[in-house]
Protein backbone atom coordinates (compact mmCIF):
# COMPACT_ATOMS: atom_id res chain seq x y z
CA UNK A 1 -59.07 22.19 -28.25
CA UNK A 2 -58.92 20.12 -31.22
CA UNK A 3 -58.09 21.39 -34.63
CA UNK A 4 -61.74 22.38 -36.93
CA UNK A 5 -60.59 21.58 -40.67
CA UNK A 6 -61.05 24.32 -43.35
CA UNK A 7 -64.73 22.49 -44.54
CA UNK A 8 -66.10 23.98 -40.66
CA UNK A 9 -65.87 20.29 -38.94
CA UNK A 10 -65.62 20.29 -35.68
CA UNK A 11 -66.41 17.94 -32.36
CA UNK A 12 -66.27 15.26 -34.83
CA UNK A 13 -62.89 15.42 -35.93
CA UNK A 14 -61.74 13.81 -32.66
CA UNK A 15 -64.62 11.19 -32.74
CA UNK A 16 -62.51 8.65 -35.03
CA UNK A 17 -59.93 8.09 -32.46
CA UNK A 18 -62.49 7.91 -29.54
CA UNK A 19 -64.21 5.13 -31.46
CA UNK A 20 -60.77 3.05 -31.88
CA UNK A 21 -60.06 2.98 -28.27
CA UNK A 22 -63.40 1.98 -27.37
CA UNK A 23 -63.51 -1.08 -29.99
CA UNK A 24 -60.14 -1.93 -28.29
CA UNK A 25 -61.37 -1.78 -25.03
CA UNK A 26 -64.30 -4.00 -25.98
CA UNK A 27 -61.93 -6.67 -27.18
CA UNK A 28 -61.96 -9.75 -25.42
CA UNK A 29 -59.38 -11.24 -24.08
CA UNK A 30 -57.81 -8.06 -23.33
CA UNK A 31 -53.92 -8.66 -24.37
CA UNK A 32 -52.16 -6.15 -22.09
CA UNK A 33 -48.55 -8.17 -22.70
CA UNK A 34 -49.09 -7.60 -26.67
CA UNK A 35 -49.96 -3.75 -26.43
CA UNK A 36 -46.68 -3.48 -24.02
CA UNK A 37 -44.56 -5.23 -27.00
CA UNK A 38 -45.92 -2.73 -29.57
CA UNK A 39 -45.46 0.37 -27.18
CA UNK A 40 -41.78 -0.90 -26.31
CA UNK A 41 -41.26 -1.50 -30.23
CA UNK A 42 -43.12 0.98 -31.91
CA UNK A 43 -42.11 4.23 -29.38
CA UNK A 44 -39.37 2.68 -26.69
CA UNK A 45 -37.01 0.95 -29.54
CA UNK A 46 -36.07 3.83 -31.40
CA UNK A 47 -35.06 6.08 -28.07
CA UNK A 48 -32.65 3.66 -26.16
CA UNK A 49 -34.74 0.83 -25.45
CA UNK A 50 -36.12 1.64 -21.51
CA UNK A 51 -38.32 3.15 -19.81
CA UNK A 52 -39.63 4.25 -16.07
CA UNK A 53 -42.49 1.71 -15.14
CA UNK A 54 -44.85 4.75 -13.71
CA UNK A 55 -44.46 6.03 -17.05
CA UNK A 56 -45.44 2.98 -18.85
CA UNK A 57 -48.53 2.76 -16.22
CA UNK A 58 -49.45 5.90 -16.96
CA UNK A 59 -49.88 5.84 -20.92
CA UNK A 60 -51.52 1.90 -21.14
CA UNK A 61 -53.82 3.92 -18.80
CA UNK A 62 -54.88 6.13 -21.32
CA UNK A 63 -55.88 2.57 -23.01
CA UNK A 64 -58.48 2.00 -20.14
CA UNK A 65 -55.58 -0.36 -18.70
CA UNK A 66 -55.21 -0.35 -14.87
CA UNK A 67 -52.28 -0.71 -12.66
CA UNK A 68 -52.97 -4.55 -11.37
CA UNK A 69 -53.18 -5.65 -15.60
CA UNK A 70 -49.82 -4.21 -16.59
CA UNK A 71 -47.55 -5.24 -14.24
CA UNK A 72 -49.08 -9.05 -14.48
CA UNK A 73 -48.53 -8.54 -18.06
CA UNK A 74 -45.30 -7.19 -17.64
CA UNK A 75 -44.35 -10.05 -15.19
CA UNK A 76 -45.29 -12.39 -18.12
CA UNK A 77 -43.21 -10.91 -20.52
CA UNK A 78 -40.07 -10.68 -18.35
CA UNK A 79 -40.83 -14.52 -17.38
CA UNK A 80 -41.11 -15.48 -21.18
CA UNK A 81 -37.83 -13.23 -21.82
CA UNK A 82 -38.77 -10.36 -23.46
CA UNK A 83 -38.07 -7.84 -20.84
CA UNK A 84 -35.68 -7.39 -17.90
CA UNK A 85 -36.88 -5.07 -14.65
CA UNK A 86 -34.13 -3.02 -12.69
CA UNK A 87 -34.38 -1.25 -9.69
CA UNK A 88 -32.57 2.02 -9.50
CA UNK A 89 -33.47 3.74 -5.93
CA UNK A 90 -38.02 4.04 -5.73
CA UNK A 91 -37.87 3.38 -9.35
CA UNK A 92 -38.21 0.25 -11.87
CA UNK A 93 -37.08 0.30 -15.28
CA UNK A 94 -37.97 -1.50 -18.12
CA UNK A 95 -35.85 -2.63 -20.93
CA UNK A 96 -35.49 -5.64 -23.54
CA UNK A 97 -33.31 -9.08 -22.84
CA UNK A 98 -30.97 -9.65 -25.52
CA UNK A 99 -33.95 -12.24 -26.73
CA UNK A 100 -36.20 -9.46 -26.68
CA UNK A 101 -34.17 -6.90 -28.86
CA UNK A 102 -33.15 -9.90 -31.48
CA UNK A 103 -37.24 -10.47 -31.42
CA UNK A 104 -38.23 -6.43 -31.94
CA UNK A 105 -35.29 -6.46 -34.72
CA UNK A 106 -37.46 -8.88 -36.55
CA UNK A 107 -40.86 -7.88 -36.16
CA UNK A 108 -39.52 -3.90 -36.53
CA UNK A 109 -37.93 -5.24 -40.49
CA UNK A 110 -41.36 -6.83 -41.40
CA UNK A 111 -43.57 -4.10 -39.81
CA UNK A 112 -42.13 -1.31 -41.05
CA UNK A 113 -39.74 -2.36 -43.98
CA UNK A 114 -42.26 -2.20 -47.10
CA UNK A 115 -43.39 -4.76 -49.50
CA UNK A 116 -40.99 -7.20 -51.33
CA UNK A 117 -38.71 -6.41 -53.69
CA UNK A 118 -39.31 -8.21 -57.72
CA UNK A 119 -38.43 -11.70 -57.47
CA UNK A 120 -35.95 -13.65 -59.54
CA UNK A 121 -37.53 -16.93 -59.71
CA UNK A 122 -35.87 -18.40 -56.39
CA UNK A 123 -37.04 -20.79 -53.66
CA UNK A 124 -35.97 -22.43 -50.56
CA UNK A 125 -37.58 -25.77 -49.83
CA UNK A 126 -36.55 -26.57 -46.83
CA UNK A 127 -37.06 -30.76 -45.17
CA UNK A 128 -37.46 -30.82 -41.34
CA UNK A 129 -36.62 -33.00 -38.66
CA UNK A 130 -39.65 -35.85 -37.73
CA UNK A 131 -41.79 -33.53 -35.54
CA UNK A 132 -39.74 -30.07 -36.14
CA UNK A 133 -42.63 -28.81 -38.01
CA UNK A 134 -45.24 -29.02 -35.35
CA UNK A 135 -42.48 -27.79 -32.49
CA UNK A 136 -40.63 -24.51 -31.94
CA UNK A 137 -38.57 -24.58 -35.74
CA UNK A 138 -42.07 -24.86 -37.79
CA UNK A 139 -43.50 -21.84 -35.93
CA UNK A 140 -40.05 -20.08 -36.41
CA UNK A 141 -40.45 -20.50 -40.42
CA UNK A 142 -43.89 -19.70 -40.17
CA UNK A 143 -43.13 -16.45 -38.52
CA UNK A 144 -40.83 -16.11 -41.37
CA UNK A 145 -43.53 -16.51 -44.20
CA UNK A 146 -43.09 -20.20 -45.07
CA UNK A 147 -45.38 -22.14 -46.12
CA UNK A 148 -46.58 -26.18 -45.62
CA UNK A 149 -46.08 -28.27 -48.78
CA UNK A 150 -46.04 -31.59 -47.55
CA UNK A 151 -45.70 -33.21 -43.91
CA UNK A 152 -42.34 -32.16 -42.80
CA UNK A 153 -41.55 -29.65 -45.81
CA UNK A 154 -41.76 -25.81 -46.19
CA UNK A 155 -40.86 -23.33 -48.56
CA UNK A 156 -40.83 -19.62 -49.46
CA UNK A 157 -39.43 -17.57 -53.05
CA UNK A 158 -37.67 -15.22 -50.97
CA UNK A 159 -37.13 -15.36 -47.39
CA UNK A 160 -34.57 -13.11 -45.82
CA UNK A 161 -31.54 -14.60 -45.34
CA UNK A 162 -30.07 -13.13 -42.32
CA UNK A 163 -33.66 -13.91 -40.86
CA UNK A 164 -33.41 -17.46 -42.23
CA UNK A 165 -30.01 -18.28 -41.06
CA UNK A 166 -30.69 -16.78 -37.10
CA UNK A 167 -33.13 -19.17 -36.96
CA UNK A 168 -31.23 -22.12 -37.90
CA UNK A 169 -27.49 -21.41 -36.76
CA UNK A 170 -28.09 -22.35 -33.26
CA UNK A 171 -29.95 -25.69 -33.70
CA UNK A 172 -27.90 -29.09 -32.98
CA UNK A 173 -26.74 -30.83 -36.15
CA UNK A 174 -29.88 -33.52 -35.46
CA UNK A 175 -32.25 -31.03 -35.06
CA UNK A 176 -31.16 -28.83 -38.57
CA UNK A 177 -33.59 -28.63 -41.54
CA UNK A 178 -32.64 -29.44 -45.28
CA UNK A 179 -31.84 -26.23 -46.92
CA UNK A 180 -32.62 -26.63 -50.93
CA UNK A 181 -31.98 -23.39 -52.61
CA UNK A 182 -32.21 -22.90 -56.20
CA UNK A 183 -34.20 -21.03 -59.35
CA UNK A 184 -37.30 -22.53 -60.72
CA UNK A 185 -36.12 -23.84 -64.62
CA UNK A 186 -37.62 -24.43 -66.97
CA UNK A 187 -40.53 -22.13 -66.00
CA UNK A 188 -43.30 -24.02 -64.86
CA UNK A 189 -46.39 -24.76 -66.24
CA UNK A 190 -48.86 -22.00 -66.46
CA UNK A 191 -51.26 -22.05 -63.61
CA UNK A 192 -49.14 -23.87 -61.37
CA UNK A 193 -47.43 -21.36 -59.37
CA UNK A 194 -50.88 -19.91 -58.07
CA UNK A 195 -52.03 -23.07 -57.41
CA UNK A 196 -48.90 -23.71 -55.30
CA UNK A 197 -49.75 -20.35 -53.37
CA UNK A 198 -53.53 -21.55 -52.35
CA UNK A 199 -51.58 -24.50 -51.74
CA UNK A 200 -48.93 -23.54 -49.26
CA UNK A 201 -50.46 -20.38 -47.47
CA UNK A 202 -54.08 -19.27 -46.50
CA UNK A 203 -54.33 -15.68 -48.41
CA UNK A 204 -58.10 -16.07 -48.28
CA UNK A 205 -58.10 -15.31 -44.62
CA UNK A 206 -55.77 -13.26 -44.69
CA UNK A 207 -57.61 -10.44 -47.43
CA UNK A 208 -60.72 -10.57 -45.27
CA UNK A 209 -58.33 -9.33 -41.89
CA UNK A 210 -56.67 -6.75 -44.15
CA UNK A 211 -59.89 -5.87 -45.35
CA UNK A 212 -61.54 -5.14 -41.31
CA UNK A 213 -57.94 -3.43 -40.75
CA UNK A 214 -58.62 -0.95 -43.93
CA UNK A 215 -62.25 -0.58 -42.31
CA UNK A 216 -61.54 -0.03 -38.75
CA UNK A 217 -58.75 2.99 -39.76
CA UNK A 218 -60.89 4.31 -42.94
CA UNK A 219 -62.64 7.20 -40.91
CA UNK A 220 -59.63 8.27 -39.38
CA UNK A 221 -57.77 8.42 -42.53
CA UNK A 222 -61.23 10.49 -44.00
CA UNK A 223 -60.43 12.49 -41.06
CA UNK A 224 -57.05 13.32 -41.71
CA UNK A 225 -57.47 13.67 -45.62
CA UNK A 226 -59.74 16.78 -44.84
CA UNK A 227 -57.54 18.42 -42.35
CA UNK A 228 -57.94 17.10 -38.92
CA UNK A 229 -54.21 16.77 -36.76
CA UNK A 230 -54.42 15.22 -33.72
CA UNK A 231 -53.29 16.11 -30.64
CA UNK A 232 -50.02 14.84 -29.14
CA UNK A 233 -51.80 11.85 -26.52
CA UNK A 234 -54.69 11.09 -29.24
CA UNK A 235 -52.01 11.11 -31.77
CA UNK A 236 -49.87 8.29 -29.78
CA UNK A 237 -52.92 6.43 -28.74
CA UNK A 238 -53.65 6.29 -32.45
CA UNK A 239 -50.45 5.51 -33.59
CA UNK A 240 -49.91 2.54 -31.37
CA UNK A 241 -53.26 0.93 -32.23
CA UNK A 242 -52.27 1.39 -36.02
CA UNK A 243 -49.20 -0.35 -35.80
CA UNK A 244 -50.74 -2.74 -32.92
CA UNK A 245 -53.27 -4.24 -35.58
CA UNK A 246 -51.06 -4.00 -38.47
CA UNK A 247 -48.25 -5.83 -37.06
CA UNK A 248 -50.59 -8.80 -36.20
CA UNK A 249 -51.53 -8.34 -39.43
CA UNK A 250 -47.84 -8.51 -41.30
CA UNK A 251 -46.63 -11.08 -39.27
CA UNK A 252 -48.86 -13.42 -40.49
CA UNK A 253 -48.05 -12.59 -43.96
CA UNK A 254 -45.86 -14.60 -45.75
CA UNK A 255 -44.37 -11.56 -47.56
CA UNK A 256 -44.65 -13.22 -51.13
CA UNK A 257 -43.17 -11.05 -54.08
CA UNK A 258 -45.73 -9.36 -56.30
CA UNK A 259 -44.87 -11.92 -58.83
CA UNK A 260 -46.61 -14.84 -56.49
CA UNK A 261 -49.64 -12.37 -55.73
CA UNK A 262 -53.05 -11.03 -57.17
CA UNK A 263 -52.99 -8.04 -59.30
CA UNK A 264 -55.50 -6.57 -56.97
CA UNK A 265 -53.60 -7.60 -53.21
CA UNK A 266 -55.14 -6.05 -50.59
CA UNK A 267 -51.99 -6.19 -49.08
CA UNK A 268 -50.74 -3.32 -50.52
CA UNK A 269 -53.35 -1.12 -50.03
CA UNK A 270 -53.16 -1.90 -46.39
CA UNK A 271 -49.48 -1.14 -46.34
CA UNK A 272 -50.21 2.12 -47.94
CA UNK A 273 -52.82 2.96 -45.72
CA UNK A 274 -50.36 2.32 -42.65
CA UNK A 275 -47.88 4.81 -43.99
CA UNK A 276 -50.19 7.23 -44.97
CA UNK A 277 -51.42 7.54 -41.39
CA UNK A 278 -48.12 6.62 -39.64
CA UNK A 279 -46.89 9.63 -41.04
CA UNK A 280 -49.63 12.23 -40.60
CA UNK A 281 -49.57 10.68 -36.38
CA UNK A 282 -45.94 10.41 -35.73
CA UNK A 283 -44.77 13.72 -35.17
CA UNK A 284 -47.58 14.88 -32.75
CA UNK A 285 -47.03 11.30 -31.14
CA UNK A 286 -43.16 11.90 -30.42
CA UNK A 287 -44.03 15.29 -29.03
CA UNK A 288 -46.02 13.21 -26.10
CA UNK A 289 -43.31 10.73 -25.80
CA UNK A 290 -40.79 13.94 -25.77
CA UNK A 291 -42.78 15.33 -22.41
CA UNK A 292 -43.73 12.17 -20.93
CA UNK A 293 -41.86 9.21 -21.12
CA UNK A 294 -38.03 8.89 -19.16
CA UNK A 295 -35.80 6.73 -18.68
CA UNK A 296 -32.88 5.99 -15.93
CA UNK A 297 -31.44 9.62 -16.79
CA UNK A 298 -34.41 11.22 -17.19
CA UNK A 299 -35.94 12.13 -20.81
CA UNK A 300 -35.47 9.53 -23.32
CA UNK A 301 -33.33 10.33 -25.88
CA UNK A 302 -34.63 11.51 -29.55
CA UNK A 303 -34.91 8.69 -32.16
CA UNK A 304 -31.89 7.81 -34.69
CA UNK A 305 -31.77 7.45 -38.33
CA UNK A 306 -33.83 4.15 -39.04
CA UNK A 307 -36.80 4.97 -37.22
CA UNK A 308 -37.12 8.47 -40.30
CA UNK A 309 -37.04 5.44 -42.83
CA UNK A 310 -39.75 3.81 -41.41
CA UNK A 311 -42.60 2.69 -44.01
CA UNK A 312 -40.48 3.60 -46.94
């Protein structure tokens, strides 16, 4: 049975959940390979890293996924290296490459890190290669939060530098950017820093997505705010679908400091709604994944430290 809230609710507690399923059934085309890389980074990550495939089968069914759509999907993602399979006697595993892992790392610090710190006034401009920006490199530092000045230049206040620097260290000498680093002095002329934002990145767009993400997970946060808790295979369902919408969400935001942003930035209100509801879901969620999900050695194991500081 589901939990009735103190007010007397009842069947309609569960409804919100039912609801988000179905619109993500609905959507066309259905992306089976991008629900497996939120499963395996949201719930697989933080125990070990693998799972059994009849396990994996079995919960993207609860997503009204059949058998034939996730193994082409997972065929897909172990031909564009994010996966590796591995027989071990009637069974296959599942587990990330070493590309794969270094490509959860990142989205895992952006999805689940929390807003920018205050800004000291920094940028890196950095000048590309003829052609870099339109090839892999540009939609590396666009998946890093910079933004287009000019043909062949990008910049960002305050890009992570670890994040920065994996992208770059492996390029060949002719195929390496212009790094400029350095603090903006004298301070600029007022109005000019906004208008270098509308400039450089698309926030427009990106406040009426955050704005359908706030709507599509309002009545389940209603929900929850008067008392409902889900049960342990709603709860996951609900949890993955969360953190499936934010993180296509977050990874198209350039992660400006507050500094660079509105007073009023929806993003943060959508980054508070994502913990708020993370939380209330997780621990019914990794009671499911407790009883359900194994790996070579049979249950997988419980998660470690960083996945308690998620959404900080």
């Amino acid at each position: 049975m589901h939990p009735v809230a103190e007010d007397g609710l009842s069947t309609v507690v569960a409804e919100p959940i039912e609801r988000l399923l179905r619109r993500f059934a609905q959507r066309r085309p259905v992306r089976t390979g991008s629900l497996i890389i939120t499963i395996f980074g949201d719930a697989i990550l933080p125990r070990g890293g693998e799972v059994r495939l009849a396990d994996l089968i079995a919960l993207l069914a609860a997503f009204s996924l059949n058998d034939s759509q996730v193994r082409t999907a997972l065929s897909r993602l172990v031909a564009d290296h994010w996966l590796e399979a591995e027989r071990f006697g009637r069974r296959s595993l599942y587990r990330p490459t070493g590309t794969g892992r270094h490509r959860f790392a990142e989205a895992t610090r952006r999805i689940y890190g929390g807003p920018p710190k205050a800004w000291r006034g920094d940028w890196h401009i950095l000048v590309l290669p003829d052609g870099a920006e339109r090839g892999e490199l540009g939609k590396d530092l666009g998946w890093l939060g910079f933004g287009s000045l000019a043909p062949g230049v990008m910049l960002h206040p305050s890009p992570e530098a670890a994040s920065l620097a994996s992208v770059i260290a492996d390029l060949p000498p002719e195929a390496r950017p212009l790094v400029i680093a350095g603090k903006t002095a004298p301070a600029p002329a007022p109005g000019l820093l906004p208008a270098l934002v509308r400039r450089c990145w698309d926030l427009e767009a990106l406040t009426r997505s955050y704005g359908d993400f706030l709507a599509d997970f309002a009545e389940l946060g209603a929900a929850i705010a008067r008392g409902f808790v889900a049960e342990p295979l709603p709860a996951l369902r609900a949890r993955l679908l969360l953190i499936h919408d934010y993180r296509r969400l977050i990874l198209r935001d350039p992660m400006l400091p507050p500094a660079l942003l509105p007073r009023d930035w929806i993003g943060r209100e959508a980054y508070a709604a994502a913990r708020s509801l993370y939380r209330a879901l997780a621990p019914a969620a990794e009671r499911w994944i407790d009883a359900h999900l194994q790996g070579r050695d049979g249950p997988l194991p419980a998660p470690g430290a960083a996945f308690r500081r998620r959404f900080p």
